[in-house]
C-alpha atoms as a PDB file:
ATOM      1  CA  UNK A   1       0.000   0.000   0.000  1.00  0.00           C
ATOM      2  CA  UNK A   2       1.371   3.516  -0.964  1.00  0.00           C
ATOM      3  CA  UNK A   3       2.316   5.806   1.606  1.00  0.00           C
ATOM      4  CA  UNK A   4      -0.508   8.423   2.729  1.00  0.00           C
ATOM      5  CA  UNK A   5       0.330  12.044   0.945  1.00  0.00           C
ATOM      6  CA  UNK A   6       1.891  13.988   4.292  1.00  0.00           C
ATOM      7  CA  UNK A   7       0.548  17.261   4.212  1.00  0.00           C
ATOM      8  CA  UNK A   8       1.144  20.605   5.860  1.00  0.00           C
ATOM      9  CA  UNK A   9      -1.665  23.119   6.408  1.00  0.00           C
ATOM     10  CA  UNK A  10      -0.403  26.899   6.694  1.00  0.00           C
ATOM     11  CA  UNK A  11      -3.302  29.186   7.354  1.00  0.00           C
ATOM     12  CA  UNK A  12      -4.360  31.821  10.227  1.00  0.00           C
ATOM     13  CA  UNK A  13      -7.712  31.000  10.935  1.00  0.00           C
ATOM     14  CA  UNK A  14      -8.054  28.660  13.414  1.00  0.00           C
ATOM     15  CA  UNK A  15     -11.640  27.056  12.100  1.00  0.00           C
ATOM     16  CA  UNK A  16     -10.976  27.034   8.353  1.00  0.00           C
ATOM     17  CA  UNK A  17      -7.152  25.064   9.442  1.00  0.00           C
ATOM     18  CA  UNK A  18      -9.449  22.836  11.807  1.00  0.00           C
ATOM     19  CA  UNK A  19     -11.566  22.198   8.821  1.00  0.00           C
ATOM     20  CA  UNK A  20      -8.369  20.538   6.682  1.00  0.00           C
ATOM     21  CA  UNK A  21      -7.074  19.086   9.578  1.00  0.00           C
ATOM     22  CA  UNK A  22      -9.708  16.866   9.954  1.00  0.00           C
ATOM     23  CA  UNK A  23     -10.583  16.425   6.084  1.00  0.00           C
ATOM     24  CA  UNK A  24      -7.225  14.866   5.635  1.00  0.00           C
ATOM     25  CA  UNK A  25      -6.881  12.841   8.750  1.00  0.00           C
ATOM     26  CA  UNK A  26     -10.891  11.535   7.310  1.00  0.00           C
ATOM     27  CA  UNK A  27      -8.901   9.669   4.387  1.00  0.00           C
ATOM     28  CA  UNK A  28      -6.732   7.059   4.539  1.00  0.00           C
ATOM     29  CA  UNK A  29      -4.631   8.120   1.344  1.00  0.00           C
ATOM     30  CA  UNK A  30      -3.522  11.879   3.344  1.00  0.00           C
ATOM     31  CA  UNK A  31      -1.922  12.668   6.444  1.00  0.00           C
ATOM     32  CA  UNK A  32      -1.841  16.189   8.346  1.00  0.00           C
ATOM     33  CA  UNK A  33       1.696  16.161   8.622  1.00  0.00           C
ATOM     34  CA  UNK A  34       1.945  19.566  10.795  1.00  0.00           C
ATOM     35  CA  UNK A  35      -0.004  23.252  10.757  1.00  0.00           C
ATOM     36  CA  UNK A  36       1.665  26.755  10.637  1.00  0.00           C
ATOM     37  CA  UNK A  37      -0.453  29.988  11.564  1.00  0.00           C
ATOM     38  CA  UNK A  38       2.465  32.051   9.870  1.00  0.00           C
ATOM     39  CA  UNK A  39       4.007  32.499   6.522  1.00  0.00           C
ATOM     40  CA  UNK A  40       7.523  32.198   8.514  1.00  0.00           C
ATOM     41  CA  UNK A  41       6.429  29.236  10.665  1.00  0.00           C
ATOM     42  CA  UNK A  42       5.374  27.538   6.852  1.00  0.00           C
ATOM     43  CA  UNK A  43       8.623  27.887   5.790  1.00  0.00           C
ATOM     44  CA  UNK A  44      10.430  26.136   9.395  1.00  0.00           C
ATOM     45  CA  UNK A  45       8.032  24.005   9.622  1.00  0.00           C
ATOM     46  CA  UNK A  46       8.568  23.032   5.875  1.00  0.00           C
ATOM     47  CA  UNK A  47      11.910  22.507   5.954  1.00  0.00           C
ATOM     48  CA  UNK A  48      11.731  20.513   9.435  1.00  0.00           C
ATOM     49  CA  UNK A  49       9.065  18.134   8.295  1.00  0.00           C
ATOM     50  CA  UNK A  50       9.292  18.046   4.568  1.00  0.00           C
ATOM     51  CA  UNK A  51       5.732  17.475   3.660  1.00  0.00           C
ATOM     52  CA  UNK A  52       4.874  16.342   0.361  1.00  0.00           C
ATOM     53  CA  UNK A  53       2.242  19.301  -0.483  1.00  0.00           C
ATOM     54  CA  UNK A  54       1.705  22.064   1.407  1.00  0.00           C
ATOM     55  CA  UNK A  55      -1.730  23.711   1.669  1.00  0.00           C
ATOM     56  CA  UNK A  56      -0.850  27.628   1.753  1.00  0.00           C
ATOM     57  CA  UNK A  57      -3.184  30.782   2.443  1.00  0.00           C
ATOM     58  CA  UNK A  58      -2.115  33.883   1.059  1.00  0.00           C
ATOM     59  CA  UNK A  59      -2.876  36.304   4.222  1.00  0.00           C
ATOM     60  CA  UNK A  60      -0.980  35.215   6.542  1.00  0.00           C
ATOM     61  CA  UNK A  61       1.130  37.290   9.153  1.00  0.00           C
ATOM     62  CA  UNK A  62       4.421  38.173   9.194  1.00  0.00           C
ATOM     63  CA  UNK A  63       5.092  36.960   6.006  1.00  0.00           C
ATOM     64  CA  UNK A  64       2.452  36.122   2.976  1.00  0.00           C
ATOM     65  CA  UNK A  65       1.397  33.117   1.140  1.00  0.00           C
ATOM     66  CA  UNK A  66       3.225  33.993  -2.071  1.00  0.00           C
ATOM     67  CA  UNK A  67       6.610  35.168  -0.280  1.00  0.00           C
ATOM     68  CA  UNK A  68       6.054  31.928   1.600  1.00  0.00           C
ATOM     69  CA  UNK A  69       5.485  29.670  -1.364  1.00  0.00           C
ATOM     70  CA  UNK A  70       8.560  31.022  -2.981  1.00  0.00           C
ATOM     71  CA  UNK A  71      11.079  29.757  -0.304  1.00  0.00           C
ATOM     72  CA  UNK A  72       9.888  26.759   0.345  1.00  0.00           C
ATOM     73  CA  UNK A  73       9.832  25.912  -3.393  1.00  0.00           C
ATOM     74  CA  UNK A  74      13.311  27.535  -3.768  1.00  0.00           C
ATOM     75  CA  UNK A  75      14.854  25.702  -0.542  1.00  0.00           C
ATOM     76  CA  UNK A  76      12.529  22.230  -1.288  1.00  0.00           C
ATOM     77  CA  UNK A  77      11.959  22.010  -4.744  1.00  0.00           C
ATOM     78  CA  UNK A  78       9.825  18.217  -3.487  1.00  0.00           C
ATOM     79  CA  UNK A  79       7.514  20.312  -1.845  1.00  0.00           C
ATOM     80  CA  UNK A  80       4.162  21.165  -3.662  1.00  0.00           C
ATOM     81  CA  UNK A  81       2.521  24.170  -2.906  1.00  0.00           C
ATOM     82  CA  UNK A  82      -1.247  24.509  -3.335  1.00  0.00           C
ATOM     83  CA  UNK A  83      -2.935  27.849  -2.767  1.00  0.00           C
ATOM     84  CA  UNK A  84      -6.028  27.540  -0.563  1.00  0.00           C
ATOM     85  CA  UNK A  85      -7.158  31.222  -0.308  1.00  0.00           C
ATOM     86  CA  UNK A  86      -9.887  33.741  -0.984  1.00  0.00           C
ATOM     87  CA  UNK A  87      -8.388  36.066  -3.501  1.00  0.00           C
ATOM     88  CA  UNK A  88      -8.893  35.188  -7.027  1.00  0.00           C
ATOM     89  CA  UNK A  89      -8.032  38.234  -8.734  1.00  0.00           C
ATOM     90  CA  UNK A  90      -5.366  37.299 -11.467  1.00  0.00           C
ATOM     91  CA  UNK A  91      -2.498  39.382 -10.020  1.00  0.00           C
ATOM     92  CA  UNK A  92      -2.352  36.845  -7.125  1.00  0.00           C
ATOM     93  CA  UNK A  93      -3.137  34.209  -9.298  1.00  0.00           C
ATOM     94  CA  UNK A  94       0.017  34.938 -11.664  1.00  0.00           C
ATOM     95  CA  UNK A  95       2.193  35.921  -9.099  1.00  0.00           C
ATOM     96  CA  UNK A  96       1.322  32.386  -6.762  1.00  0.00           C
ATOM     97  CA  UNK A  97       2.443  30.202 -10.029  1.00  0.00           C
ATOM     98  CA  UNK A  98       5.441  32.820 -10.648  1.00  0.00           C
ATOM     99  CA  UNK A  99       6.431  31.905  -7.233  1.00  0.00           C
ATOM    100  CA  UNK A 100       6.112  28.125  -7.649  1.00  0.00           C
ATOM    101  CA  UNK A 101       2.728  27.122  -6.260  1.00  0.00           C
ATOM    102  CA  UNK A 102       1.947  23.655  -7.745  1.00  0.00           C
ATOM    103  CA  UNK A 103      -2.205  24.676  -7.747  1.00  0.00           C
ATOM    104  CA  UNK A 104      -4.423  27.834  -6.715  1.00  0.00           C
ATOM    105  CA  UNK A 105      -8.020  27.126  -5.569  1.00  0.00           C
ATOM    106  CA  UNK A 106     -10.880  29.387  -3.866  1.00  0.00           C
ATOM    107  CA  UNK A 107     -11.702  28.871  -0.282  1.00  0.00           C
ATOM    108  CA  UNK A 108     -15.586  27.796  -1.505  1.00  0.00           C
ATOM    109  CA  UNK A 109     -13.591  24.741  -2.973  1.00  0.00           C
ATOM    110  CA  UNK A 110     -15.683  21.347  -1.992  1.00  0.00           C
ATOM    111  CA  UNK A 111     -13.403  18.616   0.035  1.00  0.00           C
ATOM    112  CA  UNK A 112     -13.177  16.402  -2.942  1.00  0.00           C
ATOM    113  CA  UNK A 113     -11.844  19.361  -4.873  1.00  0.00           C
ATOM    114  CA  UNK A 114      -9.277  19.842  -2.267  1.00  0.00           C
ATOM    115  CA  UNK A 115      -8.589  16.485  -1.985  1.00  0.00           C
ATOM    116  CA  UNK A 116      -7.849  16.160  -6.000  1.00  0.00           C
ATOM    117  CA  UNK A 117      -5.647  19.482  -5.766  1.00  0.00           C
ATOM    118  CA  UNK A 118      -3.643  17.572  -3.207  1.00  0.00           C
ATOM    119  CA  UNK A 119      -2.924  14.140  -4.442  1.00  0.00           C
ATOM    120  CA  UNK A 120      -2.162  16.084  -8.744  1.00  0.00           C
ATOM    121  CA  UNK A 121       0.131  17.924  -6.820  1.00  0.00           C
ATOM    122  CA  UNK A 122       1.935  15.296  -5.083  1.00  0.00           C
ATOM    123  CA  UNK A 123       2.180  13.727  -8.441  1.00  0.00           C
ATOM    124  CA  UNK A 124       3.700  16.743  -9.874  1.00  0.00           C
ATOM    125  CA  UNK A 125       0.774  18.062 -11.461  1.00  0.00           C
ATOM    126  CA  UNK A 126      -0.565  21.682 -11.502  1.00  0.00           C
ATOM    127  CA  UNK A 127      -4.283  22.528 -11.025  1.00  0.00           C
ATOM    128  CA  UNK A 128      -6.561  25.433 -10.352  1.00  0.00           C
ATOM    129  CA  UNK A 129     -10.061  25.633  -9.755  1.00  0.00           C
ATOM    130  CA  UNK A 130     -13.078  26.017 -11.622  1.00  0.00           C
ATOM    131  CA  UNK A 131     -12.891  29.104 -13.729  1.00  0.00           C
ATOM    132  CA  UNK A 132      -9.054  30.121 -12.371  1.00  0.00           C
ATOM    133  CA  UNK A 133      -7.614  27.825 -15.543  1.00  0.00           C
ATOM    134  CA  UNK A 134      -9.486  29.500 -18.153  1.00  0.00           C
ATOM    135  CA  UNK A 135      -8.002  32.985 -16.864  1.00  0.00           C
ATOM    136  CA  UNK A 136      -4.563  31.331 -16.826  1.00  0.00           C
ATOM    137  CA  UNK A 137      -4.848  30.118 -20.452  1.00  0.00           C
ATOM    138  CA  UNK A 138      -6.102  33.587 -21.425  1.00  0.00           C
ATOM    139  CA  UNK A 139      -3.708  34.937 -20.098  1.00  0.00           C
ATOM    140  CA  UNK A 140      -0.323  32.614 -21.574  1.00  0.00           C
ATOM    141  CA  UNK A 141      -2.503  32.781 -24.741  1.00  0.00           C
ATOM    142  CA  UNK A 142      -2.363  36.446 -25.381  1.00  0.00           C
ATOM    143  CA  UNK A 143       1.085  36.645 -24.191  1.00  0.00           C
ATOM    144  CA  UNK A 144       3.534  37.360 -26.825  1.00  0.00           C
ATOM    145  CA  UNK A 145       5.223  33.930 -27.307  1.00  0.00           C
ATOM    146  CA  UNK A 146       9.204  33.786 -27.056  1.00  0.00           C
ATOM    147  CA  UNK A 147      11.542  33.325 -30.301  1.00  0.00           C
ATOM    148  CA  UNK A 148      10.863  29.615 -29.930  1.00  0.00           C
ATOM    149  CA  UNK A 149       7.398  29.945 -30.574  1.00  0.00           C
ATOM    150  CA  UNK A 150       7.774  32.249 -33.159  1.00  0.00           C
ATOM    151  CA  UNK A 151       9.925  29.543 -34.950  1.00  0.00           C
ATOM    152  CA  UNK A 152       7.618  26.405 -34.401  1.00  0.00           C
ATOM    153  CA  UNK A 153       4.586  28.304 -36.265  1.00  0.00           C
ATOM    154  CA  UNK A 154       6.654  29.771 -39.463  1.00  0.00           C
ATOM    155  CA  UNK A 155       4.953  28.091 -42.123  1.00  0.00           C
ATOM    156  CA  UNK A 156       7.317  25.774 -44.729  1.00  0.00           C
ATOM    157  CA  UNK A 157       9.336  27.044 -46.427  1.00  0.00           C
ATOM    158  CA  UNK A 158       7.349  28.579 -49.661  1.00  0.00           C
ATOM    159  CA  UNK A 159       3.958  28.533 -47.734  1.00  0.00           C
ATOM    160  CA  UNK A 160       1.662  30.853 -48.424  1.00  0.00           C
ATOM    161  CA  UNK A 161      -0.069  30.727 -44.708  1.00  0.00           C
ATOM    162  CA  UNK A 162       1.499  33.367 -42.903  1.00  0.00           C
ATOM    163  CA  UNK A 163       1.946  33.036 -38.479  1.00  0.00           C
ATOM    164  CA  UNK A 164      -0.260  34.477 -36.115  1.00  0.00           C
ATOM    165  CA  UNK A 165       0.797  38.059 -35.141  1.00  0.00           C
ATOM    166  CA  UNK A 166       2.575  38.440 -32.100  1.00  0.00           C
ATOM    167  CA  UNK A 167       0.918  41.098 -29.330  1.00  0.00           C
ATOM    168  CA  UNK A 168       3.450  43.658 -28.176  1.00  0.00           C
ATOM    169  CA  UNK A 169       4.483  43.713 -24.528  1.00  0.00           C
ATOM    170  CA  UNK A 170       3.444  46.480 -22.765  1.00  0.00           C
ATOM    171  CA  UNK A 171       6.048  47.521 -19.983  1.00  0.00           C
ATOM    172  CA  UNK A 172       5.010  48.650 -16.583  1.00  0.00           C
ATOM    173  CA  UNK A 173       1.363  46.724 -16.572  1.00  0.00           C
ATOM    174  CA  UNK A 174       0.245  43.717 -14.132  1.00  0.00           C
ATOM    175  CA  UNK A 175      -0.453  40.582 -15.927  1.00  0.00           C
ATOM    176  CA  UNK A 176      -4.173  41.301 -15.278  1.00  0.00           C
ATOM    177  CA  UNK A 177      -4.124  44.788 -16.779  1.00  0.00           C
ATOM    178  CA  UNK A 178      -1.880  43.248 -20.282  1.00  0.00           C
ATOM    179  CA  UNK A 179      -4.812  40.798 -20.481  1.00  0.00           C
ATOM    180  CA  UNK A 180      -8.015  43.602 -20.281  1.00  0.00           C
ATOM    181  CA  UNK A 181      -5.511  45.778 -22.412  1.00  0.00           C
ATOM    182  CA  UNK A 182      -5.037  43.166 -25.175  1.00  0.00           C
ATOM    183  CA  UNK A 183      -8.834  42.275 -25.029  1.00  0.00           C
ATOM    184  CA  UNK A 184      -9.898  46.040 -25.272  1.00  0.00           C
ATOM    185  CA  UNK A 185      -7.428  46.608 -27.968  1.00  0.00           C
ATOM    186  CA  UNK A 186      -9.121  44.121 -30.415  1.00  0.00           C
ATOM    187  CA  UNK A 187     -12.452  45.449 -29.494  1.00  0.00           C
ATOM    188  CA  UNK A 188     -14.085  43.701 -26.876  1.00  0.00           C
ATOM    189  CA  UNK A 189     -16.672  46.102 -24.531  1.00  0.00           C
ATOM    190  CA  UNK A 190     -16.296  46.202 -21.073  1.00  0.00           C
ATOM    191  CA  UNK A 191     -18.851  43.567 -20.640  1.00  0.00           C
ATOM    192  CA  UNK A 192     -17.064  41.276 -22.940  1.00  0.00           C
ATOM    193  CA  UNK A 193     -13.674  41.393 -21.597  1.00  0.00           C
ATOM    194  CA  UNK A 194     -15.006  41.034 -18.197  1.00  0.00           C
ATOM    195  CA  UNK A 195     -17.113  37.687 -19.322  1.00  0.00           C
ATOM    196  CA  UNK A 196     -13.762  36.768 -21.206  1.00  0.00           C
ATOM    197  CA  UNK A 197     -11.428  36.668 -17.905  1.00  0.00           C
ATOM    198  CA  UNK A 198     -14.476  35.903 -15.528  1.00  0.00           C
ATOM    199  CA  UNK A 199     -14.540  39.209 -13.620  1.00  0.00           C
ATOM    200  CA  UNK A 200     -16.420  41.865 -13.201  1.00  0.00           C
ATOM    201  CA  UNK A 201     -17.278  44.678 -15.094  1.00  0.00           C
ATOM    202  CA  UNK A 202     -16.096  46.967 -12.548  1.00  0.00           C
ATOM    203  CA  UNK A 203     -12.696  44.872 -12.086  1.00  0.00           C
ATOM    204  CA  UNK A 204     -12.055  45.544 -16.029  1.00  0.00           C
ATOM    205  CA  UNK A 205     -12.906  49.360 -15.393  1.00  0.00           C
ATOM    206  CA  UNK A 206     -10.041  49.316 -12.655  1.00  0.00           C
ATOM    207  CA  UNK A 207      -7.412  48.105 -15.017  1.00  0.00           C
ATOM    208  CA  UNK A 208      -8.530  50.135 -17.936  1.00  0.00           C
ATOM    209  CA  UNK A 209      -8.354  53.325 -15.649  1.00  0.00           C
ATOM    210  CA  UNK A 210      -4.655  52.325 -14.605  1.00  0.00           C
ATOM    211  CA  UNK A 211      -3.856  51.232 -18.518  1.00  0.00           C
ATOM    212  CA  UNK A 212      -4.685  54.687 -19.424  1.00  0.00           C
ATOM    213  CA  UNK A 213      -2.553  56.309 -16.859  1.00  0.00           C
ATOM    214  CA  UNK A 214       0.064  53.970 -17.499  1.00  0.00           C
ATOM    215  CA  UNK A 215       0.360  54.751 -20.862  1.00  0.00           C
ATOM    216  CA  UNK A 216      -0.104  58.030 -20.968  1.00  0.00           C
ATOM    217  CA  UNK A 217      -3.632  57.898 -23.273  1.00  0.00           C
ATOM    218  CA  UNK A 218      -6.525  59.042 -22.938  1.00  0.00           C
ATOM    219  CA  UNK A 219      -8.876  56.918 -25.334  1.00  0.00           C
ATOM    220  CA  UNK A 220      -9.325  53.249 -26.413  1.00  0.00           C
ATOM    221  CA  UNK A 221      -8.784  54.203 -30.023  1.00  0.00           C
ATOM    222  CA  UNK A 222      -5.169  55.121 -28.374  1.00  0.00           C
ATOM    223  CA  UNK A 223      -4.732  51.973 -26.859  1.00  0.00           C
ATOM    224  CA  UNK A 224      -5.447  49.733 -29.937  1.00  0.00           C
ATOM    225  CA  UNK A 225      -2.582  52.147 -31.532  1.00  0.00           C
ATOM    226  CA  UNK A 226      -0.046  51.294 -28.835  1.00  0.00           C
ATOM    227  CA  UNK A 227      -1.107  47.318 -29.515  1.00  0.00           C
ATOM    228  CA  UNK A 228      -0.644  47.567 -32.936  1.00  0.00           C
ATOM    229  CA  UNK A 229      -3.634  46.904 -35.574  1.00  0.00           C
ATOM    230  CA  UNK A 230      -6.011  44.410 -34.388  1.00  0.00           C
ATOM    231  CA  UNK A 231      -9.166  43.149 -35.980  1.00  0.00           C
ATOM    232  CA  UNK A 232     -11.823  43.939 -33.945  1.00  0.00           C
ATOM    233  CA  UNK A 233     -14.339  41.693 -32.068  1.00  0.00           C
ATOM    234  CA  UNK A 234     -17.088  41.475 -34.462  1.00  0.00           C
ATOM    235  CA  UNK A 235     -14.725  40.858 -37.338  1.00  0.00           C
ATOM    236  CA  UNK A 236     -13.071  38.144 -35.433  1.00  0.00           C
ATOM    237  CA  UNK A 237     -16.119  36.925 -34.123  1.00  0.00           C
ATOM    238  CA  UNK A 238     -18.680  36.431 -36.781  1.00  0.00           C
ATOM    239  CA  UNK A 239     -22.557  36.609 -35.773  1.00  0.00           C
ATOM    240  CA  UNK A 240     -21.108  37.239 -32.125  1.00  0.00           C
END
């Protein structure tokens, strides 16, 4: 019989870490290897134990989840980090998986969700919860891909199909603010930008506001000049 997945749950509140205490001492394939009420005590308590996944919330005194996450992945690189939290705006999103978390799932999670988050990621898998992917793939999709990307979609040599057109970078703006910018630039509304990255309307508003004053512009036409030409939604989009 396999070992039980040893896991250590790092969050402040004492009912919610009660809660996954006693969901993965319920199951005979997981074991609560330790808790930690601080981002610092997550990372001793990391190191002394060596868990196979750790369970990690993002507010969390003294030190947070994503500062956290990112030494005990740098000092433990066998330890997978899942994000248990209630923030899912994308700049903690991006930043959780820039630091090395192995997963990222909402607080309203079920247990069977949690306990599927925990045993991909002691297989080395990454997951993220129900809508949290598709913002993720949105995101590395209108990303302007690297040189080798470029290369893998030239077409042969005396093709007439010609590669998709690389997005600029835009210095200076948050993941979640290049993804509303690139959306907004090929001519999605508010609304559909919003429905496109699963926020709200108001969240895209935010970014826009901070796009604008970013970049110095004042207008959207100005924005889709700063992109580049795009076609714009309808074209793209037919009978949308």
């Amino acid at each position: 019989m396999n070992e039980p997945i040893r896991v250590l749950v790092a969050d402040d509140h004492p009912l919610f870490r009660a809660g996954l205490a006693g969901l993965l001492t319920a199951a005979p394939d997981t074991e609560l290897a330790g808790t930690a009420t601080t981002g610092t005590e997550a990372v001793e308590i990391a190191r002394q134990i060596q868990p196979d996944v750790v369970l990690m919330d993002l507010h969390m005194p003294d030190l947070n989840g994503i500062e956290a996450t990112r030494r005990i992945v740098a000092g433990n690189l066998h330890i997978a980090v899942v994000v248990l939290t209630m923030f899912g705006d994308d700049d903690s999103i991006f930043e959780a998986v820039r630091a090395g978390a192995h997963g990222y799932l909402l607080k309203g999670a079920g247990r069977e969700q949690i306990r599927r988050a925990v045993h991909a990621a002691a297989d080395g898998e990454t997951i993220f919860g129900a809508g949290l992917a598709t913002r993720v793939l949105v995101h590395l999709a209108s990303a302007p891909p690297g040189p080798e990307m470029l290369s893998a979609r030239e077409p042969a040599a005396g093709g007439a199909a010609a590669r998709p057109q690389a997005m600029p970078a835009l210095p200076g703006l948050t993941p979640a603010e290049q993804a509303v910018a690139r959306l907004v630039a090929a001519g999605h509304t508010n609304k559909q930008a919003a429905a496109e990255l699963y926020v709200s309307v108001k969240t895209v508003e935010f970014h826009l506001g901070h796009i604008f004053d970013k970049l110095g512009i004042r207008s959207r036409r100005d924005l889709t000049a700063c992109i580049g030409a795009i076609p714009p939604f309808a074209e793209r989009n037919p009978g949308a």
